[in-house]
N, C-alpha and C. Protein backbone atom coordinates (compact mmCIF):
# COMPACT_ATOMS: atom_id res chain seq x y z
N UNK A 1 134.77 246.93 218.14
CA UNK A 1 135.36 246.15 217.08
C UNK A 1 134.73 246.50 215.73
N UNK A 2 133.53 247.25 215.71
CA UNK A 2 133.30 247.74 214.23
C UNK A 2 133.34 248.92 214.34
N UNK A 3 133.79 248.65 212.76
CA UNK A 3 134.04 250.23 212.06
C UNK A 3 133.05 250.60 210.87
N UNK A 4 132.90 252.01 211.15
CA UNK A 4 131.43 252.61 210.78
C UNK A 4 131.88 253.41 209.30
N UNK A 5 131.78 253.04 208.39
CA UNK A 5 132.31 253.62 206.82
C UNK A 5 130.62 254.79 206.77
N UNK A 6 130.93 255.50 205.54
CA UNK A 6 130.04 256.49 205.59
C UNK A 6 128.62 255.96 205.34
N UNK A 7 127.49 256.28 205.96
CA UNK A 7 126.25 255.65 205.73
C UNK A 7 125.09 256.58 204.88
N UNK A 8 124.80 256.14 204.06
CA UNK A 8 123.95 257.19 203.74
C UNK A 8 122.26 256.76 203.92
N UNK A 9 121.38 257.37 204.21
CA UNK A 9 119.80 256.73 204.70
C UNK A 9 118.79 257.36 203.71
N UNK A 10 118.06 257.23 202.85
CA UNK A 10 116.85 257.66 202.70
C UNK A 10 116.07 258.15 204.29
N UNK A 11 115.14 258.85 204.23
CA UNK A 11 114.41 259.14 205.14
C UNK A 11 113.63 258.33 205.50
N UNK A 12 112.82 257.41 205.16
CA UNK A 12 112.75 255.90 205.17
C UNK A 12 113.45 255.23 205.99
N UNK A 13 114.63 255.27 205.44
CA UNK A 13 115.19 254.04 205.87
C UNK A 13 115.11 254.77 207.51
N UNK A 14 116.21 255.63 207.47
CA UNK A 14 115.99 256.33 208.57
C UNK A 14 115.18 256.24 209.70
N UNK A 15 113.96 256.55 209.13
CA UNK A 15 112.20 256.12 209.87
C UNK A 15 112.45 254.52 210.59
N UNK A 16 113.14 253.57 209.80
CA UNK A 16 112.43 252.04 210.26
C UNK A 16 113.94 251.91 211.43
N UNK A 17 115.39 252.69 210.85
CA UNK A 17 116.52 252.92 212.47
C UNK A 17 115.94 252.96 213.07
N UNK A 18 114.97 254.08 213.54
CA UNK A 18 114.84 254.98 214.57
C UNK A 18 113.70 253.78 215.58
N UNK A 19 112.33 253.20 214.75
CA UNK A 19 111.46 252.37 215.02
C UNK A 19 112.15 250.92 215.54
N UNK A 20 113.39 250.70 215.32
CA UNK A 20 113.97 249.15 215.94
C UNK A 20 114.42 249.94 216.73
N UNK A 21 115.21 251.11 217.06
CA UNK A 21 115.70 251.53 218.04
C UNK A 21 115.13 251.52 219.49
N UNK A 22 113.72 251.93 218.88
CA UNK A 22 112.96 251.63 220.32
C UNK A 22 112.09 250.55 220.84
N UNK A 23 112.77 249.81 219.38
CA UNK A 23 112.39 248.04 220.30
C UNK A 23 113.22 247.17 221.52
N UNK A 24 112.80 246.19 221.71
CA UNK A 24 113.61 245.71 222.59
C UNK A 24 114.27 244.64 222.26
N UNK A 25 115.80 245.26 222.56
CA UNK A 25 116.96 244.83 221.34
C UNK A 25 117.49 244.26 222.68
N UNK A 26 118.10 242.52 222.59
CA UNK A 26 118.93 242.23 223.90
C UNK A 26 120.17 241.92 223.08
N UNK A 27 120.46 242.09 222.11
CA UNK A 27 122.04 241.86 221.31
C UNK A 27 122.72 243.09 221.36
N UNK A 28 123.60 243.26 222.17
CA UNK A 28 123.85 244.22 222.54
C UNK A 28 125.57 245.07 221.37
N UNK A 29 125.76 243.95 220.74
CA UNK A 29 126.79 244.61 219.63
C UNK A 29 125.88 245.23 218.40
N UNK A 30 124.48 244.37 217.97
CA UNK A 30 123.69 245.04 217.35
C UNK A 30 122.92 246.27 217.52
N UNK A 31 122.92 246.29 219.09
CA UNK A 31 122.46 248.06 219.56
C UNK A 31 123.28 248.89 219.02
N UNK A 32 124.84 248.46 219.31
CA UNK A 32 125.79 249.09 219.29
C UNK A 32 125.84 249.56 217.79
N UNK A 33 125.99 249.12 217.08
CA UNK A 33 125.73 249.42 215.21
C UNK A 33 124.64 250.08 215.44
N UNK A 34 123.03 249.96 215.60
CA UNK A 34 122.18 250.51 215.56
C UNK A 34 122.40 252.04 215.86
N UNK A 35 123.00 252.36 216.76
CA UNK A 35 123.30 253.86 217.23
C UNK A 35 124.16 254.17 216.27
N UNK A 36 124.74 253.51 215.85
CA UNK A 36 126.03 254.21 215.34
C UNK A 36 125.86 254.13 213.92
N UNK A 37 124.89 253.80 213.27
CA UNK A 37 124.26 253.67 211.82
C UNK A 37 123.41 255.34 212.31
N UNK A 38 122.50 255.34 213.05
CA UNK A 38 122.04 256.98 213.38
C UNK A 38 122.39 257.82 213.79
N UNK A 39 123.57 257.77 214.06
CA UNK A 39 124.55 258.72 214.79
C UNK A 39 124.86 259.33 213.60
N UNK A 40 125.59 258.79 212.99
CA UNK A 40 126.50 258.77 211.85
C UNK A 40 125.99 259.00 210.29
N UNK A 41 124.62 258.77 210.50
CA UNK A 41 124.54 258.60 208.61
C UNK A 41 124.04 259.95 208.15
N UNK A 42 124.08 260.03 207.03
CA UNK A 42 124.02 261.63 205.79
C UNK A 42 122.47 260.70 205.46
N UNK A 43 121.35 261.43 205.55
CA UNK A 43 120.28 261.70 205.17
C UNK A 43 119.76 262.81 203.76
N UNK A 44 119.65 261.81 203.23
CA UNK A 44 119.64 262.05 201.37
C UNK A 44 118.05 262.04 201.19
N UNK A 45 117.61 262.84 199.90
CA UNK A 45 116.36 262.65 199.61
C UNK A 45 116.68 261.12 198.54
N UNK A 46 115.58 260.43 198.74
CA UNK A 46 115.77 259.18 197.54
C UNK A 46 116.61 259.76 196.48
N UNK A 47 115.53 261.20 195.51
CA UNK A 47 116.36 260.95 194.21
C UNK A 47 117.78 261.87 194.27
N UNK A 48 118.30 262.24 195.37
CA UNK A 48 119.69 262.43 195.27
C UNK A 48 120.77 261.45 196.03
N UNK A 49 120.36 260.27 196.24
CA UNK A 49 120.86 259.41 196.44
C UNK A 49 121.33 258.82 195.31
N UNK A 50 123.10 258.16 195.81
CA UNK A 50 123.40 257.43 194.50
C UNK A 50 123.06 256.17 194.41
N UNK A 51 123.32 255.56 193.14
CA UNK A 51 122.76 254.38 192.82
C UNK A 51 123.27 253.48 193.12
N UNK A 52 124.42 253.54 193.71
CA UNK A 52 125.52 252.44 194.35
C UNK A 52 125.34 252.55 195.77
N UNK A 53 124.16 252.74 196.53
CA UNK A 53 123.89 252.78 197.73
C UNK A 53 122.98 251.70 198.04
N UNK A 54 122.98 250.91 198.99
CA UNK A 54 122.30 249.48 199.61
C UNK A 54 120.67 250.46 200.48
N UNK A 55 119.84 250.50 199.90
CA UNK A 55 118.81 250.81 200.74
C UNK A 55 118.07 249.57 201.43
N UNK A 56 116.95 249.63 201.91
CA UNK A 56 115.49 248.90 202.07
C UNK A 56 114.84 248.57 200.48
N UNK A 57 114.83 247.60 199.92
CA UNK A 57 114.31 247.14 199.05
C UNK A 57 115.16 247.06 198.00
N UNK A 58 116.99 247.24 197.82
CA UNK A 58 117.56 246.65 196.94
C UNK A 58 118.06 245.36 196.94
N UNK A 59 118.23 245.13 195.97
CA UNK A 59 118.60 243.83 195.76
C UNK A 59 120.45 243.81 196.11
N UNK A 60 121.23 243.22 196.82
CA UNK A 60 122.44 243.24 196.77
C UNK A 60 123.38 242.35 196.78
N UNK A 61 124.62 242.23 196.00
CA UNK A 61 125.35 241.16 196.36
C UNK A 61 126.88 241.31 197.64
N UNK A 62 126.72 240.74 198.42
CA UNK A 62 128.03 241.00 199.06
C UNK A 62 128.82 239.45 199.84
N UNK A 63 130.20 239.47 200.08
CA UNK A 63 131.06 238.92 200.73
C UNK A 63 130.80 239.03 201.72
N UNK A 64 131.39 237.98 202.77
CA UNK A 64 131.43 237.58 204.20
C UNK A 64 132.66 237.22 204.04
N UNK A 65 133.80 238.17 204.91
CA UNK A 65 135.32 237.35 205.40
C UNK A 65 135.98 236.98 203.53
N UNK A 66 135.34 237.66 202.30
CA UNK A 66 136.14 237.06 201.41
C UNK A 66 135.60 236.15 200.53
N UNK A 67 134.33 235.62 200.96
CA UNK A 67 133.26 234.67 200.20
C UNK A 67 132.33 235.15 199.59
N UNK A 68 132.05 234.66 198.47
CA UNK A 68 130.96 235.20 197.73
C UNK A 68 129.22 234.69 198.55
N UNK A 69 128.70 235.67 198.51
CA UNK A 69 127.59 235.23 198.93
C UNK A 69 126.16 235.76 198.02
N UNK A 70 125.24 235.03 197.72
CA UNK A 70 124.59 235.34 196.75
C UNK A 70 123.31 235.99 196.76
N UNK A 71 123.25 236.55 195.55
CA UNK A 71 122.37 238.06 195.83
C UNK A 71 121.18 237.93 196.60
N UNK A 72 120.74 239.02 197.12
CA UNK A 72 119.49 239.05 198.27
C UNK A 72 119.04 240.65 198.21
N UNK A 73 117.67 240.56 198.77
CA UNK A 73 116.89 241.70 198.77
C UNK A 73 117.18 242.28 200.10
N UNK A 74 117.32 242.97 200.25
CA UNK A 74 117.73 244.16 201.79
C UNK A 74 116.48 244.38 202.03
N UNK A 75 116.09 244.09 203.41
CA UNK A 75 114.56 243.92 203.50
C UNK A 75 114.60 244.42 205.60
N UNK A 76 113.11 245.06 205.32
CA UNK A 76 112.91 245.93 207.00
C UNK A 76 112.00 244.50 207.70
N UNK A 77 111.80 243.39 206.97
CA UNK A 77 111.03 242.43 207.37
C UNK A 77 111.30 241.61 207.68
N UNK A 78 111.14 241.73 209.59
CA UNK A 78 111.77 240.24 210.82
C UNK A 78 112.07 239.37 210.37
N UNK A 79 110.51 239.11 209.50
CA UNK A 79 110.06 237.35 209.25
C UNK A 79 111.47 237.23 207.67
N UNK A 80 111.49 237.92 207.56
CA UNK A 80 112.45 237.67 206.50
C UNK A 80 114.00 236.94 207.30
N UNK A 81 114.25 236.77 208.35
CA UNK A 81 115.28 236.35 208.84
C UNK A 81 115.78 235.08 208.25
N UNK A 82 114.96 234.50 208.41
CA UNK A 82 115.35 232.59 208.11
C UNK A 82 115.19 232.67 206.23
N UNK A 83 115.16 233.59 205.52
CA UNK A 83 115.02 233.25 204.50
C UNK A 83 115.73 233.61 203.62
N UNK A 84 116.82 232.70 202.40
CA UNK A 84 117.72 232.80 201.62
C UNK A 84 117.70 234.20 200.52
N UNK A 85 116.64 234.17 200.26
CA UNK A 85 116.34 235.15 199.36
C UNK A 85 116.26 236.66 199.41
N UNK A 86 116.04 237.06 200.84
CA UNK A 86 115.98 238.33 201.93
C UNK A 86 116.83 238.32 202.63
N UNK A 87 117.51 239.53 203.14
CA UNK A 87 118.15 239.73 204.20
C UNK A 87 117.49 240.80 205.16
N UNK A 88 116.80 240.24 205.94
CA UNK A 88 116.57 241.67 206.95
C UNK A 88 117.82 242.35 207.98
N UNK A 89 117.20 243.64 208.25
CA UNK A 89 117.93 244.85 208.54
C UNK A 89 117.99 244.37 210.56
N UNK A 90 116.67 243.62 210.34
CA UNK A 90 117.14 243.23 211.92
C UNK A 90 117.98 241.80 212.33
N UNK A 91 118.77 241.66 211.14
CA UNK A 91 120.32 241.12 211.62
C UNK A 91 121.13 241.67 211.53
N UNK A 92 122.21 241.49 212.44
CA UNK A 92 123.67 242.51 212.21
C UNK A 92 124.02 242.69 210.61
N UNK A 93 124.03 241.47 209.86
CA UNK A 93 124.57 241.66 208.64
C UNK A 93 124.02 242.57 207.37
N UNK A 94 122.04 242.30 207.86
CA UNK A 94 121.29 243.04 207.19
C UNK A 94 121.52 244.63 207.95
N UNK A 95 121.76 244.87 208.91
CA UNK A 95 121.82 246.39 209.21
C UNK A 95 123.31 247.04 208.82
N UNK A 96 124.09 246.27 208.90
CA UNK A 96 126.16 246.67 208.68
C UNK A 96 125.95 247.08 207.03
N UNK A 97 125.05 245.91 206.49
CA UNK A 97 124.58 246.49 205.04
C UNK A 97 124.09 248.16 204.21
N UNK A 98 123.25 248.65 205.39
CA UNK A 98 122.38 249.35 205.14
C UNK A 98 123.02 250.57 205.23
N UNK A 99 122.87 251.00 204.02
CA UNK A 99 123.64 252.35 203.61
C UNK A 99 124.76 252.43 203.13
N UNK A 100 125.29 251.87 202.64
CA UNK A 100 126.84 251.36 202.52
C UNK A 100 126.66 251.43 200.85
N UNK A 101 128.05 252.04 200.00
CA UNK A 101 128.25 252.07 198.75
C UNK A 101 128.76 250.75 198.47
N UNK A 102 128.62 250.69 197.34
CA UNK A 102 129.42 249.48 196.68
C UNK A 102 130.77 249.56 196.71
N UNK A 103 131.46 248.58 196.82
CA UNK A 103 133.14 248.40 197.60
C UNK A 103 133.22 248.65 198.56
N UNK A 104 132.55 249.44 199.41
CA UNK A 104 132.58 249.46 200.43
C UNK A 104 132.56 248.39 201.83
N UNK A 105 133.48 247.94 203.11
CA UNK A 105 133.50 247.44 203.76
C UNK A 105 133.22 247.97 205.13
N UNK A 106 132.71 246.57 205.77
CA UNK A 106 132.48 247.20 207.34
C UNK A 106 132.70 245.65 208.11
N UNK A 107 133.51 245.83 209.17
CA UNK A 107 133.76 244.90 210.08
C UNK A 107 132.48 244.69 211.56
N UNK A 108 132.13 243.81 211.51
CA UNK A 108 131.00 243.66 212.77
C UNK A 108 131.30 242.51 213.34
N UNK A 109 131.03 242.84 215.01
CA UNK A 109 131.22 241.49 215.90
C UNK A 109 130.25 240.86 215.56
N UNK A 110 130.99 239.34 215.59
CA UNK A 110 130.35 238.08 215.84
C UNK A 110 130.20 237.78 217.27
N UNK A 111 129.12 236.71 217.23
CA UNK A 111 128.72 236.20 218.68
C UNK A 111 130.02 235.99 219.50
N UNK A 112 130.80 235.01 218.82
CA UNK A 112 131.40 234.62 219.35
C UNK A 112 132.64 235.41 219.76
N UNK A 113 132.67 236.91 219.79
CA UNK A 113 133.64 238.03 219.91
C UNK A 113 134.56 238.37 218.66
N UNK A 114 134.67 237.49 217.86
CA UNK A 114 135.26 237.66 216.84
C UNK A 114 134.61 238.80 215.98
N UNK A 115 135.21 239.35 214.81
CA UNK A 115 134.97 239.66 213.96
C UNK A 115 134.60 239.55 212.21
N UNK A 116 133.57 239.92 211.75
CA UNK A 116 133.41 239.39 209.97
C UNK A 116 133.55 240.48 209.36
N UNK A 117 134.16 240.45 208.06
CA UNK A 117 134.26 241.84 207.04
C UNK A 117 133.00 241.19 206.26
N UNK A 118 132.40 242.53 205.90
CA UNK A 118 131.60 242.30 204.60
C UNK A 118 131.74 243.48 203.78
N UNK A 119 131.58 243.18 202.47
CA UNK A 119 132.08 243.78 202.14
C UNK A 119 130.90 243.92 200.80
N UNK A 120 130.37 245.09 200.79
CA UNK A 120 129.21 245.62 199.63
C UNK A 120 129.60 245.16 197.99
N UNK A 121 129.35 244.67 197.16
CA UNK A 121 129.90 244.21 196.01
C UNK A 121 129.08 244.90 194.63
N UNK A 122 127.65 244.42 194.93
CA UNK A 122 126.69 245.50 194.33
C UNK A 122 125.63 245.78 194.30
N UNK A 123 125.06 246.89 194.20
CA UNK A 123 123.45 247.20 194.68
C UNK A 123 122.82 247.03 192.95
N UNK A 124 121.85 246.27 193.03
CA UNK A 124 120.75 246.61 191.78
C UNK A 124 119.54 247.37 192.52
N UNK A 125 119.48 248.40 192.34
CA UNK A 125 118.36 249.13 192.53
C UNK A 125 116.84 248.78 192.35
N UNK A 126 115.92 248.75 193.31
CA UNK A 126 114.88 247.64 192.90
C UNK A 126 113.80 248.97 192.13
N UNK A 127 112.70 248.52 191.53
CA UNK A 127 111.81 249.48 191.20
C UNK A 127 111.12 250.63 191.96
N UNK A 128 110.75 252.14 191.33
CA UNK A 128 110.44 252.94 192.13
C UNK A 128 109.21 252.36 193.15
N UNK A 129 109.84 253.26 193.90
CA UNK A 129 109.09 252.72 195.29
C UNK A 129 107.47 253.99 195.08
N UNK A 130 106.18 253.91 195.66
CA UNK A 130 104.46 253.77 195.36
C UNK A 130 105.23 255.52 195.62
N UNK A 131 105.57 255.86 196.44
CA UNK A 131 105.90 257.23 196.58
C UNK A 131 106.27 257.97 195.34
N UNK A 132 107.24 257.20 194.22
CA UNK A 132 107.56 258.02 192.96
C UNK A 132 106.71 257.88 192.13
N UNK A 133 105.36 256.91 191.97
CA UNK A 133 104.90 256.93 191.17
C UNK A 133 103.67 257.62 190.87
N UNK A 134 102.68 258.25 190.31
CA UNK A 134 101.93 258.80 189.95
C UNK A 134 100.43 257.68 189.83
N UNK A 135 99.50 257.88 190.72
CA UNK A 135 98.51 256.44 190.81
C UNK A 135 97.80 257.44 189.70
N UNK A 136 97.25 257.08 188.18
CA UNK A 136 95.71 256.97 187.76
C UNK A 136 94.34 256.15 187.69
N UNK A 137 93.68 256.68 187.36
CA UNK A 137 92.31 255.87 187.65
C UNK A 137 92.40 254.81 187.40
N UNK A 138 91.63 253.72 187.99
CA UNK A 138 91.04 252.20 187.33
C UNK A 138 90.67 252.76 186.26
N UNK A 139 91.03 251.30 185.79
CA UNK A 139 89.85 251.43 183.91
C UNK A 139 89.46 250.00 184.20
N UNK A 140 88.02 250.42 183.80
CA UNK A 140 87.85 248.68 183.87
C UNK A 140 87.30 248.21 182.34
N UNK A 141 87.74 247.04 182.08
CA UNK A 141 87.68 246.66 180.79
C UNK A 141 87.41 244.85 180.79
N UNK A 142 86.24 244.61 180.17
CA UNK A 142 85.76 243.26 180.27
C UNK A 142 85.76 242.24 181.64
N UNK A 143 85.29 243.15 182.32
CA UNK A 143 85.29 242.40 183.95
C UNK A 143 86.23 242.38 184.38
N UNK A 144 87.88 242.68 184.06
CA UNK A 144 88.63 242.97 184.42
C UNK A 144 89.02 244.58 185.15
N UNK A 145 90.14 245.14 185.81
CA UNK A 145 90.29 246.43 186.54
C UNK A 145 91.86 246.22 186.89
N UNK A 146 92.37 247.49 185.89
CA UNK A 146 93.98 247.63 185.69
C UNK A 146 93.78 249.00 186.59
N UNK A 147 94.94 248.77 187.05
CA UNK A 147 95.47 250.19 187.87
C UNK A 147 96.14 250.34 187.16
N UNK A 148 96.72 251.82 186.28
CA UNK A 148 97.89 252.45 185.41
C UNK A 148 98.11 253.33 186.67
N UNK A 149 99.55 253.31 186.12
CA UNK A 149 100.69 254.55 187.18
C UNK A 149 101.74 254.85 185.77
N UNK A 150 102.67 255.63 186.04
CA UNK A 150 103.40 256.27 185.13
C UNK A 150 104.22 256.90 186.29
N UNK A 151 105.43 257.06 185.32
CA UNK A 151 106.67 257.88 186.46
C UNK A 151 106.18 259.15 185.85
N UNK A 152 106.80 260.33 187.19
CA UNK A 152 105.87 261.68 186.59
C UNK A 152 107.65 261.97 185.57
N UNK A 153 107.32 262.89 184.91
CA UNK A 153 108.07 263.51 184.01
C UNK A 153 109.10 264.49 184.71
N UNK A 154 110.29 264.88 184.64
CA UNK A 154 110.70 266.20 185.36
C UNK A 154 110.10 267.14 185.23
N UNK A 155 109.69 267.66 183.97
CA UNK A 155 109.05 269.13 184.22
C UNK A 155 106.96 269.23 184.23
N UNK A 156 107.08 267.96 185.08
CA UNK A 156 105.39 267.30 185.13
C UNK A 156 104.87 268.60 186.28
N UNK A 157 104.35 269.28 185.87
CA UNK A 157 103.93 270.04 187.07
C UNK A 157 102.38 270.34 187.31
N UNK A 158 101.34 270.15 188.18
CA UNK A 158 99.99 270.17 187.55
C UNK A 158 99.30 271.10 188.22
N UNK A 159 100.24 272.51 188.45
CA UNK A 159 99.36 274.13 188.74
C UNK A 159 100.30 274.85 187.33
N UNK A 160 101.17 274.02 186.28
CA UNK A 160 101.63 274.95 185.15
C UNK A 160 100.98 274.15 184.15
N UNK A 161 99.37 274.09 184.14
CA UNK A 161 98.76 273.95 183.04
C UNK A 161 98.57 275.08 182.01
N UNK A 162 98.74 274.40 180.70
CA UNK A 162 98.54 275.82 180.24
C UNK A 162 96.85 276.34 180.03
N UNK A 163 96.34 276.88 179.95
CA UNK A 163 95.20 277.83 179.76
C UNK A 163 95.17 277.39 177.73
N UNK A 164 94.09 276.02 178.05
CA UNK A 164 93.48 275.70 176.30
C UNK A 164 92.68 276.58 175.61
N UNK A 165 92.60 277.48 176.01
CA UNK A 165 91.99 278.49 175.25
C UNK A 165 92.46 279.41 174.65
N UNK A 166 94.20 279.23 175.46
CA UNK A 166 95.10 280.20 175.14
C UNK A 166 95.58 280.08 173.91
N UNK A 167 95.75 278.43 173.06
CA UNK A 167 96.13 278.54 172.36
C UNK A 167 95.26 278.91 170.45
């Protein structure tokens, strides 16, 4: 009863499929998506991923059956189940989510054999994730200790230093 629209995964995300996969799953329409979210999905590096894609850690808004439902963080975290503000990936709705463009729809069984559309409405992209960022030193300043990071630059490269003597 569901239908699998194109999925796209960070490698990440990918990583945390593969890790519920080999948990012990007794919902057996949610196995069923589970395979078929890894069967199926295009494995993107983050930054050639588009921005209208639902990862692990965006924020998203989507419909149920036609209803507005209000925005939530797409989240790999269980304990996040019972909570309004998160949607984890280990509910059907948080996984039918995952990977999915904006406008995009996907139909998933309900318990009760039935079926729900949901339907992707929009991803806000949350901040770069510790991987894009560049860690520099502590500074510590009046008993205090700031961590600075910076996004690296495109053409940031640090074996094309130039030679200061050169100039």
């Amino acid at each position: 009863m569901t239908n699998i629209p194109q999925c796209y995964l960070t490698m990440k995300d990918f990583g945390v499929l593969e890790q519920l996969l080999e948990g012990d799953i007794s919902d057996l329409a949610y196995l069923r998506l589970l395979r078929s979210k890894i069967a199926g999905a295009t494995i993107v590096f983050e930054d050639d991923l588009p921005p209208d894609v639902a990862v692990i850690g965006s924020r998203i808004e989507f419909q149920i059956d036609g209803l507005l439902v209000d925005c939530c963080l797409l989240s790999a975290d269980a304990s996040a189940v019972r909570s309004r503000l998160k949607l984890s990936i280990t509910t059907m709705r948080g996984l039918a989510l995952l990977g999915l463009r904006e406008r995009a729809f996907i139909v998933v069984e309900r318990p009760d054999g039935g079926g729900e559309q949901l339907r992707l409405l929009k991803v806000h992209r949350a901040a770069p994730r510790v991987a894009d960022v560049i860690r520099l030193p502590r500074v510590q300043t009046s008993g205090a200790t700031f961590a600075m990071a910076r996004k690296p630059a495109l053409d940031d490269d640090p074996d094309d230093d130039p030679d200061p003597q050169a100039a």
